[in-house]
C-alpha atoms as a PDB file:
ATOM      1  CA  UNK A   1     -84.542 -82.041-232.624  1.00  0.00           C
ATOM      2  CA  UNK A   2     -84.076 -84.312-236.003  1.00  0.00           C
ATOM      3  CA  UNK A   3     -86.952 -86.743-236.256  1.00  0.00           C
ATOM      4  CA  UNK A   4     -86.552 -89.300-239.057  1.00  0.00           C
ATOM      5  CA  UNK A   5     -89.361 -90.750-241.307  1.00  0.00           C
ATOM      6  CA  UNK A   6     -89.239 -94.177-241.841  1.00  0.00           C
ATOM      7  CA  UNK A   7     -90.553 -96.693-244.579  1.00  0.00           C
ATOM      8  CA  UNK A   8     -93.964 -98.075-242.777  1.00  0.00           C
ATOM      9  CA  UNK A   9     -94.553-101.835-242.112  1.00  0.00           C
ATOM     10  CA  UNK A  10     -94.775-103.723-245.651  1.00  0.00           C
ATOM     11  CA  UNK A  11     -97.609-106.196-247.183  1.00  0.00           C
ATOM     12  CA  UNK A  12     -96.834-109.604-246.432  1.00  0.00           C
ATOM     13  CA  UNK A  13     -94.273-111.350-248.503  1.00  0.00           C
ATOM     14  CA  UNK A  14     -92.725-108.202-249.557  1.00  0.00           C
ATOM     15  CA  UNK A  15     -89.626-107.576-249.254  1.00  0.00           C
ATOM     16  CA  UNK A  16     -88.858-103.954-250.503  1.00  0.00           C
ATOM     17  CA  UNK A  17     -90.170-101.475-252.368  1.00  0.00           C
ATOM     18  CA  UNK A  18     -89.258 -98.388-255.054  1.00  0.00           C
ATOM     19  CA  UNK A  19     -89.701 -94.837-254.195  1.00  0.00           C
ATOM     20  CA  UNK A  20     -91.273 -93.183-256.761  1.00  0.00           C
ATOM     21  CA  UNK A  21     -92.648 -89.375-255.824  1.00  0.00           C
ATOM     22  CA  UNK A  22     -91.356 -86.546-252.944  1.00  0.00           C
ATOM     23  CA  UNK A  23     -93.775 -84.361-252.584  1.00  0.00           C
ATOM     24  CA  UNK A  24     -91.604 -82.292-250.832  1.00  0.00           C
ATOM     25  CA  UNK A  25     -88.107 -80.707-251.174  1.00  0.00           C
ATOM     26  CA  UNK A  26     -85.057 -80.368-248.369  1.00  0.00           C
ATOM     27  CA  UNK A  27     -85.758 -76.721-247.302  1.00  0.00           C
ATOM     28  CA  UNK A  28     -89.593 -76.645-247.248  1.00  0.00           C
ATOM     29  CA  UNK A  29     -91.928 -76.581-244.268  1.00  0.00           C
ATOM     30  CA  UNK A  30     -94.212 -79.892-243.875  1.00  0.00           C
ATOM     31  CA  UNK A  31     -97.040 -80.350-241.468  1.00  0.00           C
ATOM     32  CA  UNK A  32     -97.496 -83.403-239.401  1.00  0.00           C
ATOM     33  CA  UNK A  33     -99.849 -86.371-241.313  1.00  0.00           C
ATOM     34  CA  UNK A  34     -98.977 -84.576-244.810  1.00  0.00           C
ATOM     35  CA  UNK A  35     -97.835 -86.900-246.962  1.00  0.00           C
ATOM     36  CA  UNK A  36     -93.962 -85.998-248.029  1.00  0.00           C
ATOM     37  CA  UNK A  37     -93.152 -89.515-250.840  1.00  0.00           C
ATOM     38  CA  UNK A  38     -95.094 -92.444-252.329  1.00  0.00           C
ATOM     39  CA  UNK A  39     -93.122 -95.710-252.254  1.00  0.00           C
ATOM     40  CA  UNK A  40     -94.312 -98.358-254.710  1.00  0.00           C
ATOM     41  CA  UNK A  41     -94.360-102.349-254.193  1.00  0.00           C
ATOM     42  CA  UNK A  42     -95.511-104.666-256.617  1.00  0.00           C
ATOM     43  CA  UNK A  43     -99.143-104.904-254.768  1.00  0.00           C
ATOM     44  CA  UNK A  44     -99.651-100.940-253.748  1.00  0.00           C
ATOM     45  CA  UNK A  45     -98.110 -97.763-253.527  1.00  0.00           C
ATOM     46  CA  UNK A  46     -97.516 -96.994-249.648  1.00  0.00           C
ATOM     47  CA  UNK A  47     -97.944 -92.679-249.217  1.00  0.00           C
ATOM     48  CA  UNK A  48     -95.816 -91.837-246.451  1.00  0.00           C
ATOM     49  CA  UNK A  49     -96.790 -88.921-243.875  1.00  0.00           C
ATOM     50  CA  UNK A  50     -94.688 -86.478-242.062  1.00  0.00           C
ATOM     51  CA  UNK A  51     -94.579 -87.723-238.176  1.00  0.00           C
ATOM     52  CA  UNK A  52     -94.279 -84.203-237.280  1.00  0.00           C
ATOM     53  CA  UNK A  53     -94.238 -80.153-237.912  1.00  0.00           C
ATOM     54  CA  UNK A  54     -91.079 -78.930-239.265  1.00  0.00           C
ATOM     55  CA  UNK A  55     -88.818 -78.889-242.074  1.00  0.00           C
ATOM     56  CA  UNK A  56     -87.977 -81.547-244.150  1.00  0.00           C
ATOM     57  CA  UNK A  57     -83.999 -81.387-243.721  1.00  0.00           C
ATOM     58  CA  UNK A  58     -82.788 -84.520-245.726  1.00  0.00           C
ATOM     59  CA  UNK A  59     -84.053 -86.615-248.373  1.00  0.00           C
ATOM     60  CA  UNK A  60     -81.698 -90.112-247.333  1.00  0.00           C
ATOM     61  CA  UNK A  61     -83.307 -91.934-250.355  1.00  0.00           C
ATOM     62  CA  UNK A  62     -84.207 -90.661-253.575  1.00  0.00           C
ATOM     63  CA  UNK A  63     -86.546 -91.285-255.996  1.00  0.00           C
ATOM     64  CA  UNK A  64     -85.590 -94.612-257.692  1.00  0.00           C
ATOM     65  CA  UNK A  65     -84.064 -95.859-254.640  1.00  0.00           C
ATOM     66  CA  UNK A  66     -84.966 -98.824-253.313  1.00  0.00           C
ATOM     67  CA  UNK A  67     -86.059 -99.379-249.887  1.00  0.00           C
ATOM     68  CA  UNK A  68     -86.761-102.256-247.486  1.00  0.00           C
ATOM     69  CA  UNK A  69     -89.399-101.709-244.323  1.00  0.00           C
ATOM     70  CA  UNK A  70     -88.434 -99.211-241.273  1.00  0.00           C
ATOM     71  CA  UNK A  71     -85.427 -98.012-243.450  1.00  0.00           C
ATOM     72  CA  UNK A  72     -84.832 -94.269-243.027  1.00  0.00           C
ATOM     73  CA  UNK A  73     -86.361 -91.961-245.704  1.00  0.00           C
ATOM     74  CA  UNK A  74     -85.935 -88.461-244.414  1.00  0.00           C
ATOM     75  CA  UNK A  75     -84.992 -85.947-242.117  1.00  0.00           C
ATOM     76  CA  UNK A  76     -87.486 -83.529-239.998  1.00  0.00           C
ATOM     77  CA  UNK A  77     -86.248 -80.857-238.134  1.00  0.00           C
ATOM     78  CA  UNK A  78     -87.069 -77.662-236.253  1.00  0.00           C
ATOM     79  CA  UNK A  79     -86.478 -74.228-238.188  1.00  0.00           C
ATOM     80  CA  UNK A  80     -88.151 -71.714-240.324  1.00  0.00           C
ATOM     81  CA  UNK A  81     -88.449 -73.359-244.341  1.00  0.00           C
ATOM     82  CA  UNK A  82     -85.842 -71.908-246.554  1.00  0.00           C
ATOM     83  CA  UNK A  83     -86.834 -70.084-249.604  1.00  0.00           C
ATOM     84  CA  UNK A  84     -87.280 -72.359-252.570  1.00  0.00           C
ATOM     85  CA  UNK A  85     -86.705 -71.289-256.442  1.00  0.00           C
ATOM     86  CA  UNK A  86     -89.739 -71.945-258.508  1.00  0.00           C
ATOM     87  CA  UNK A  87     -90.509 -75.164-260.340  1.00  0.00           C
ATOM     88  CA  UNK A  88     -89.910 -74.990-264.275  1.00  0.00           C
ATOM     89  CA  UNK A  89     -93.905 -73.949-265.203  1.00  0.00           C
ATOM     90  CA  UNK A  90     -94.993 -73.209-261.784  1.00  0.00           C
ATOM     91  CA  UNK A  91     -97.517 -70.835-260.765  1.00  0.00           C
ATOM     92  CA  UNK A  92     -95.974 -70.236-257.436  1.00  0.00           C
ATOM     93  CA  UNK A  93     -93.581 -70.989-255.198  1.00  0.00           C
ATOM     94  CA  UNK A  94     -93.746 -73.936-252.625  1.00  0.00           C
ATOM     95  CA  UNK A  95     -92.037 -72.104-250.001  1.00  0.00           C
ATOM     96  CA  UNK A  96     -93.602 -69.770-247.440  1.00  0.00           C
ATOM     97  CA  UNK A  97     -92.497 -65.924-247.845  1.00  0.00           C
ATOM     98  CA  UNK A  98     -89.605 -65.018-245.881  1.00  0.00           C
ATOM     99  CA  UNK A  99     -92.330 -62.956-243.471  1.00  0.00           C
ATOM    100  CA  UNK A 100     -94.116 -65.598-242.661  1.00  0.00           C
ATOM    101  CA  UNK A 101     -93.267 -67.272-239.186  1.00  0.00           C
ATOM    102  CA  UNK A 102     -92.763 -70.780-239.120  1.00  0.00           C
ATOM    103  CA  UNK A 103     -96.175 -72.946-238.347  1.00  0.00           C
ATOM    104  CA  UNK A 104     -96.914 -73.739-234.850  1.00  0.00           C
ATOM    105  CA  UNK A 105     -98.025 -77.029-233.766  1.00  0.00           C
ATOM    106  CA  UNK A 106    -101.856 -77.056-233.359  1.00  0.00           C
ATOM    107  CA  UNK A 107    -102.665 -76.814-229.420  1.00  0.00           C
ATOM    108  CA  UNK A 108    -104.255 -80.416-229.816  1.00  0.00           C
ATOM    109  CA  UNK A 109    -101.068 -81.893-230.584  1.00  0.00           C
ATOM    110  CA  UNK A 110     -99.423 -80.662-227.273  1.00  0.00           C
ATOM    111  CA  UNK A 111     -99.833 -81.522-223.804  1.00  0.00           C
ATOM    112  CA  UNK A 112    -100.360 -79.184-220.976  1.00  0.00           C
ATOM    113  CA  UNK A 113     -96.644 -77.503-220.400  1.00  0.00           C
ATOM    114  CA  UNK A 114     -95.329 -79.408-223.775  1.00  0.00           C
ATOM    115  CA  UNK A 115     -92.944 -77.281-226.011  1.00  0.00           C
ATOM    116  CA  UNK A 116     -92.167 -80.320-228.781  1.00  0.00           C
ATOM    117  CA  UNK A 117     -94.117 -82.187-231.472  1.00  0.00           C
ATOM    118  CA  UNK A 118     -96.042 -85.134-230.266  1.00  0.00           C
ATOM    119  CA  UNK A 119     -94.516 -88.146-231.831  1.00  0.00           C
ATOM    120  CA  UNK A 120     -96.393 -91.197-231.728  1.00  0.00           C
ATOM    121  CA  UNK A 121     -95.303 -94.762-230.167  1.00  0.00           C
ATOM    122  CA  UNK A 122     -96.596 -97.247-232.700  1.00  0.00           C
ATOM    123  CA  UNK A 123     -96.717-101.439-232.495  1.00  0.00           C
ATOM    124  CA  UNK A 124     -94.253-102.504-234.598  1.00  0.00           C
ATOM    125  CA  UNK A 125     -94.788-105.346-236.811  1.00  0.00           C
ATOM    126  CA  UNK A 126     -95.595-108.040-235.751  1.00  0.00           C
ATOM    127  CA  UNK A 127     -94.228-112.148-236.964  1.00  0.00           C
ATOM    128  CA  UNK A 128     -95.692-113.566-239.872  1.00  0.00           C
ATOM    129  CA  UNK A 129     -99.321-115.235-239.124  1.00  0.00           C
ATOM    130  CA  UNK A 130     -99.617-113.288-235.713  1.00  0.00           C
ATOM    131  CA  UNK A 131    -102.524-110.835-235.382  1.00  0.00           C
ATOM    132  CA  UNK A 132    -102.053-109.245-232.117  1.00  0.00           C
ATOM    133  CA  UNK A 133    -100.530-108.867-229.610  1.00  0.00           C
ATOM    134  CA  UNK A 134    -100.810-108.206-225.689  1.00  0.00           C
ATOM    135  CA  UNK A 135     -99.432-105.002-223.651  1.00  0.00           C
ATOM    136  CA  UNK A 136     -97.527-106.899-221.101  1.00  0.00           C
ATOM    137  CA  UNK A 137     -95.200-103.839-219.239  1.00  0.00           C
ATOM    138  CA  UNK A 138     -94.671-100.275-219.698  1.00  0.00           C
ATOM    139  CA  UNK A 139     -91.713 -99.265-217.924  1.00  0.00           C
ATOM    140  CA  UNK A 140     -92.616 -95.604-218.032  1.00  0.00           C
ATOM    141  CA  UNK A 141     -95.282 -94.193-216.478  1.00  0.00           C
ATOM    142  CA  UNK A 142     -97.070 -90.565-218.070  1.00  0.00           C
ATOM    143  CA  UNK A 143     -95.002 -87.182-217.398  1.00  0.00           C
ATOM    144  CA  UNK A 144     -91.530 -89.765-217.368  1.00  0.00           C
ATOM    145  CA  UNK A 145     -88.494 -88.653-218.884  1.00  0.00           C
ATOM    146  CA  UNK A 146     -87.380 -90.522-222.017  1.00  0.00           C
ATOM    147  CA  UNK A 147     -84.244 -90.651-223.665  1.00  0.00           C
ATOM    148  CA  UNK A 148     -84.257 -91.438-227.348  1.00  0.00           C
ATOM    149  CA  UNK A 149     -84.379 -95.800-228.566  1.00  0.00           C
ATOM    150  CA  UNK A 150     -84.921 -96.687-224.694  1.00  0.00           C
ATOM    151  CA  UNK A 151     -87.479 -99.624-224.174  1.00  0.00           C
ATOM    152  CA  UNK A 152     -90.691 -97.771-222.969  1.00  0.00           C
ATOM    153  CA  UNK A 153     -93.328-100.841-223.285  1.00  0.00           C
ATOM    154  CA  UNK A 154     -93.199-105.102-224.194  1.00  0.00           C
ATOM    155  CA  UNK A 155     -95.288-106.441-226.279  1.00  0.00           C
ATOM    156  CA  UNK A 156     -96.374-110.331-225.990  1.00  0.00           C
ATOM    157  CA  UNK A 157     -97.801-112.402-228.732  1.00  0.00           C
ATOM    158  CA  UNK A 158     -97.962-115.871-228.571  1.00  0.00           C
ATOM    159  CA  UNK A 159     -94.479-116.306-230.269  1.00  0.00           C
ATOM    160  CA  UNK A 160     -92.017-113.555-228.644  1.00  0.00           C
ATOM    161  CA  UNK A 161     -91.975-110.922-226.577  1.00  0.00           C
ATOM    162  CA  UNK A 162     -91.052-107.583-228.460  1.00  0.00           C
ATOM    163  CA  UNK A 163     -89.707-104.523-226.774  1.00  0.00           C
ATOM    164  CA  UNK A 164     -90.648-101.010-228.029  1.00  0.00           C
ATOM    165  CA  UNK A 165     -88.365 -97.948-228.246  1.00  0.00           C
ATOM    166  CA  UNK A 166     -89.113 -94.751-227.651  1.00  0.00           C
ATOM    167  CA  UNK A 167     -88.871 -92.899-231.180  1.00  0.00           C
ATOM    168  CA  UNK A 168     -87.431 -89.697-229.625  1.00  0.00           C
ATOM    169  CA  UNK A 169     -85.951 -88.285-226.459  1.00  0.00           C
ATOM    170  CA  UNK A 170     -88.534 -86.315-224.260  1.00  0.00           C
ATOM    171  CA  UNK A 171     -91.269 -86.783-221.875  1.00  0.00           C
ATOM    172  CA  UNK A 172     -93.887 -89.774-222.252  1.00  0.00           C
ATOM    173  CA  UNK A 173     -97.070 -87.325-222.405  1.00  0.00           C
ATOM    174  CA  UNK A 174     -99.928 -90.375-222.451  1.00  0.00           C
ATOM    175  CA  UNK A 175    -100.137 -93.754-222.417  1.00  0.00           C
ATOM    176  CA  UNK A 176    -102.997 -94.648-224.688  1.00  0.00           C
ATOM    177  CA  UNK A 177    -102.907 -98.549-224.202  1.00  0.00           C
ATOM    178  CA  UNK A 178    -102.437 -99.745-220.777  1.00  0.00           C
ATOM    179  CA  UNK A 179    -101.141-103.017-219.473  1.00  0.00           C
ATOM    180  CA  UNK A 180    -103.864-106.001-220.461  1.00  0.00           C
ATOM    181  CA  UNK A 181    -104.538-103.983-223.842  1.00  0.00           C
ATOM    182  CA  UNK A 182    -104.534-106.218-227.246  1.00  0.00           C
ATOM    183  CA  UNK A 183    -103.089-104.012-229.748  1.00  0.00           C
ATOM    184  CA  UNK A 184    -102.489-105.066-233.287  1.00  0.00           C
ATOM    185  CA  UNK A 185     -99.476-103.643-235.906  1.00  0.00           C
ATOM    186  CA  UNK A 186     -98.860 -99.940-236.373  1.00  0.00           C
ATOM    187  CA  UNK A 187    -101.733 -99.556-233.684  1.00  0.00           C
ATOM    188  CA  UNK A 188    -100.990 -95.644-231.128  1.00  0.00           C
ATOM    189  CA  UNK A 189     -99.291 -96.983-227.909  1.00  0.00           C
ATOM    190  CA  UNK A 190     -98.819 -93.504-226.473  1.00  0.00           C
ATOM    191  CA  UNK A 191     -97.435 -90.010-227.134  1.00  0.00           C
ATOM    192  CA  UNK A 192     -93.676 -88.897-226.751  1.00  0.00           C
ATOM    193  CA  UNK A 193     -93.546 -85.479-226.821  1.00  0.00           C
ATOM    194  CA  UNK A 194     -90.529 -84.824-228.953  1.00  0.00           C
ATOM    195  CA  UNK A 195     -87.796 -82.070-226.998  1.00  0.00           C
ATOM    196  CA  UNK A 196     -90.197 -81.658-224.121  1.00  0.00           C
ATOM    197  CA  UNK A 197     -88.355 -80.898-220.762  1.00  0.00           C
ATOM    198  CA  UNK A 198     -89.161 -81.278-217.172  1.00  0.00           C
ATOM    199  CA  UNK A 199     -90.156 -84.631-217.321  1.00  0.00           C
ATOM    200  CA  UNK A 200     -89.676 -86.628-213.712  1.00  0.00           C
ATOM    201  CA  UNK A 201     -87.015 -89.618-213.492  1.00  0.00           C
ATOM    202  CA  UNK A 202     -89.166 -92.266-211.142  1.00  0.00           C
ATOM    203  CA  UNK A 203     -86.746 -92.183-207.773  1.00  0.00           C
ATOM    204  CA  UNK A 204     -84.696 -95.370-207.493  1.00  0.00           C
ATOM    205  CA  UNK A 205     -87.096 -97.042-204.864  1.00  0.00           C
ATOM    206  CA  UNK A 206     -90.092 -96.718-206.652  1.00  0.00           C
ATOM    207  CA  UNK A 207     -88.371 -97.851-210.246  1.00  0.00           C
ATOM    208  CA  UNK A 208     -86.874-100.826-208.224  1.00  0.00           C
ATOM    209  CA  UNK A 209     -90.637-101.875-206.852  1.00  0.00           C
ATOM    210  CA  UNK A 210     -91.763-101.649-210.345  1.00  0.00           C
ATOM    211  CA  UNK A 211     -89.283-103.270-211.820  1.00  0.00           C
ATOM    212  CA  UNK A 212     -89.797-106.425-209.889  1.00  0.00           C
ATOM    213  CA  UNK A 213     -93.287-106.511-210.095  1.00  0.00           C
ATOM    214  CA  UNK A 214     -93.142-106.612-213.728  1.00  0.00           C
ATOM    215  CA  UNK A 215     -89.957-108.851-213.945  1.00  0.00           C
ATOM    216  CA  UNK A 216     -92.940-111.556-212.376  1.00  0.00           C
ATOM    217  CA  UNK A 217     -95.414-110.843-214.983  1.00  0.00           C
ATOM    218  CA  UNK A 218     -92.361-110.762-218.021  1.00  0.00           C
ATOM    219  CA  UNK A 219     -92.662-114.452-219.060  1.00  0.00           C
ATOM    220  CA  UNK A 220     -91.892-116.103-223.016  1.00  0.00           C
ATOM    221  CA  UNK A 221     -94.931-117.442-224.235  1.00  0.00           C
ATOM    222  CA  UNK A 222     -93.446-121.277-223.364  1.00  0.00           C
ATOM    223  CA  UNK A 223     -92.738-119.679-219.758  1.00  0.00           C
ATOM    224  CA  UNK A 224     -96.175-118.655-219.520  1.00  0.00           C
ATOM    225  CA  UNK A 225     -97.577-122.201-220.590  1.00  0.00           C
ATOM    226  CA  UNK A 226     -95.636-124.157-218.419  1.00  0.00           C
ATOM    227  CA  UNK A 227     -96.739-121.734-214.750  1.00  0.00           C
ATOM    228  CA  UNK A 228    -100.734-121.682-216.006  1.00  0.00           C
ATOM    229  CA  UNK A 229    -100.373-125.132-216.429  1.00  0.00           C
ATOM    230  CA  UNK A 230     -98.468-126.690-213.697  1.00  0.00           C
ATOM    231  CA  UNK A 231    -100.432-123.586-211.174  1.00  0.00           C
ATOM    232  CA  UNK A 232     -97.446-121.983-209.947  1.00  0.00           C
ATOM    233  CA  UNK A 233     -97.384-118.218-208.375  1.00  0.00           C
ATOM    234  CA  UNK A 234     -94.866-116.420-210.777  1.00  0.00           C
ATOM    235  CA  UNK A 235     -94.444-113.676-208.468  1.00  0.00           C
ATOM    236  CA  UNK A 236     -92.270-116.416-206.245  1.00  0.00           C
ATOM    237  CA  UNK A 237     -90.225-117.578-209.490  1.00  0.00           C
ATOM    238  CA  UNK A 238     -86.694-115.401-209.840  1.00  0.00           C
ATOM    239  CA  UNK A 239     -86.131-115.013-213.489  1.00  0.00           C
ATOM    240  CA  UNK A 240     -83.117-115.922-215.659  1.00  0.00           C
ATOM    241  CA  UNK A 241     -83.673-114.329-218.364  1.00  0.00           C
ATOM    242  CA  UNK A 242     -82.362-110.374-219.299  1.00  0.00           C
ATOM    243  CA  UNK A 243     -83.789-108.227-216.902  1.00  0.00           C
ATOM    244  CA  UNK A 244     -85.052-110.754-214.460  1.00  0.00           C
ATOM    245  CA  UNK A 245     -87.589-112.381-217.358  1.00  0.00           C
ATOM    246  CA  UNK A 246     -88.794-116.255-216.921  1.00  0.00           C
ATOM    247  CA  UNK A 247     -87.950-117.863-219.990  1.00  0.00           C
END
């Protein structure tokens, strides 16, 4: 399972930034929250960490490159590290010996009868001058199959209403901010565990109920406005908008 790394949210007003120092090399074993490159702006240097355990397979952008926000960085994958030569003046090699097994994923990381790494579902960022935001839907429910970049959760702020993929295919291990929730940018949504199999698909009956009741609450901000303030019962209003949203 490839997982890729991915510039984080930039300061406001910036547009892109340079990336300066890997700290690792294609080949070498990382641990998740290490930091693998620095990427500089003209405000602050950004460190970037590993979303997972594995092995850095691809560097996409080198140093010197220059990057703009949630552009692809890297490549993490499953596998043993490869040997790596020693750096000019080194006192040892970066690389693990060849008898060394591969790290495991701390227990904490992994839910009970997970096998992959827990990758994290984060806000993404939000419109210029907005805050927060509000956990409208999530249209996955704990122990739920996932497949990789399908919606899991919407978002509301008082501009737009944003929909959040799942980073990775797998099995939605925990929801960490239910519906009603304010979350703000970059804040934990819940846990995708990363290859994890066995997951339930919710039957057609059930997904159908659930998909109406939150097709109701789905409104656009404007949407929203106009029911509170006229005091109409959105649950009797058939939405136009895609997937049955009042707009």
């Amino acid at each position: 399972m490839s997982i890729e790394v991915r510039v984080p949210t930039l300061p406001e007003s910036v547009a892109d930034a340079l990336v300066i120092n890997w700290h690792k090399q294609p080949g070498e074993a990382v641990q998740r929250d290490e930091v693998l490159v620095e990427i500089e702006t003209d405000k602050v240097v950004l460190e970037v960490p590993s979303p997972s355990d594995g092995v850095l397979q691809e560097i996409v952008q080198a140093n010197g490159q220059t990057v703009t926000a949630d552009q692809v960085l890297a490549i993490i994958g499953d596998g043993a590290a490869a040997d790596t030569p020693k750096d000019a003046g080194a006192g040892a090699s970066r690389a693990a010996p060849q008898d060394k097994p591969a790290a495991t994923p701390p227990a904490a990381e992994k839910a009970e009868g997970g096998n992959g790494a827990a990758v994290d579902i984060r806000v993404p960022a939000l419109p210029e001058s907005v805050a927060d935001g509000l956990v409208l839907a999530w249209r996955k429910q704990a122990g739920e199959a996932v497949d990789r970049d399908e919606v899991l959760v919407e978002i509301e702020t008082d501009k737009v209403v944003l929909e959040v993929p799942s980073p990775s295919a797998g099995v939605l291990r925990e929801v960490l901010q239910p519906e009603g929730s304010t979350v703000t940018a970059e804040q934990v949504l819940g846990v995708v565990g990363a290859g994890d199999s066995g997951g339930e698909r919710a039957p057609d009956a059930a997904r159908a109920a659930a998909g109406g009741t939150r097709a109701a609450a789905a409104m656009g901000p404007a949407a929203r406005a106009l029911v509170s303030e006229h005091g109409l019962d959105a649950s009797a209003i058939e939405g136009s908008g895609k997937g049955g949203r009042i707009t």
